[in-house]
Protein backbone atom coordinates (compact mmCIF):
# COMPACT_ATOMS: atom_id res chain seq x y z
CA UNK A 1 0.00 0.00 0.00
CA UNK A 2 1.50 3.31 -0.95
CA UNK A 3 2.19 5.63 1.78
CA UNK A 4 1.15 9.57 1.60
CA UNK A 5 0.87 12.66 4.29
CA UNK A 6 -2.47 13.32 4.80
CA UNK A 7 -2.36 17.30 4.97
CA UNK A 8 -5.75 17.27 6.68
CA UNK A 9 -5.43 15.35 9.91
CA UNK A 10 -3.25 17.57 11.94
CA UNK A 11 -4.98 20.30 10.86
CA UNK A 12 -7.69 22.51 12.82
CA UNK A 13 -11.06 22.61 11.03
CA UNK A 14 -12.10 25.84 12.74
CA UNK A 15 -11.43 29.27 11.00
CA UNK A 16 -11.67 32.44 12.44
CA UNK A 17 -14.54 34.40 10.71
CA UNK A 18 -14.19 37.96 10.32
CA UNK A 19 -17.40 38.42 11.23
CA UNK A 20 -20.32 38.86 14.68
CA UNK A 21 -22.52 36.92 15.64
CA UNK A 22 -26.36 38.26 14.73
CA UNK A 23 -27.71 37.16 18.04
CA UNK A 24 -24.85 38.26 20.71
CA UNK A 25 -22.35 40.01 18.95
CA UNK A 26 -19.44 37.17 19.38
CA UNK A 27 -16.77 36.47 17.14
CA UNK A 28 -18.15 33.81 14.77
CA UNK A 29 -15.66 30.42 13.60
CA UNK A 30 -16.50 28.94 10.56
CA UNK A 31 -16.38 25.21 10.13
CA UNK A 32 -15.34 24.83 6.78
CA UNK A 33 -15.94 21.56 6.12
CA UNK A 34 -19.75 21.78 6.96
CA UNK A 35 -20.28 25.16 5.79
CA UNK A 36 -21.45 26.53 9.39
CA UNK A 37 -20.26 29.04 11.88
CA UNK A 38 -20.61 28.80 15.20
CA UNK A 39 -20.45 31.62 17.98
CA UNK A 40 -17.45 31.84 20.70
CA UNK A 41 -19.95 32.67 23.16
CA UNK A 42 -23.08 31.44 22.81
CA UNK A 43 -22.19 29.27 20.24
CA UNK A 44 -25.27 28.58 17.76
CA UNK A 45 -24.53 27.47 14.54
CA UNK A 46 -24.89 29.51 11.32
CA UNK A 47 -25.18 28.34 7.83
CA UNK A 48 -21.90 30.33 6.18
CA UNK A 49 -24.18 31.30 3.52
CA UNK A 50 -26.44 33.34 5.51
CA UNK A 51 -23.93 35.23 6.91
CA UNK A 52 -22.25 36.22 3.80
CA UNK A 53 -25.57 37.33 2.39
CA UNK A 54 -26.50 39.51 5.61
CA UNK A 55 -22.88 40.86 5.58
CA UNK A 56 -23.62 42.28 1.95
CA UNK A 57 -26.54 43.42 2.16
CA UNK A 58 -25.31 45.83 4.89
């Protein structure tokens, strides 16, 4: 079986979103690999898509 470094499993899923929460102004994390974010403090979940959306419309 060939052998190769799997990039992935070391690494941290969560990414810091440059972006607040729209229900307690927390810095959101984005789980990439799911599409979500997910608050720092009262940590519900987000679909990344709606957060993009609200962030342009502004």
């Amino acid at each position: 079986m060939a052998e190769f470094d799997n990039i992935y499993s070391e690494s941290n899923p969560f990414v810091r979103a440059h972006f607040d929460c729209p229900q307690c102004s927390g810095k959101l994390w984005e789980y990439a690999i799911q599409r979500q974010m997910v608050c720092e403090d009262c940590r519900n979940l987000f679909p990344s898509e709606d957060i993009f959306d609200a962030q342009v419309k502004q």
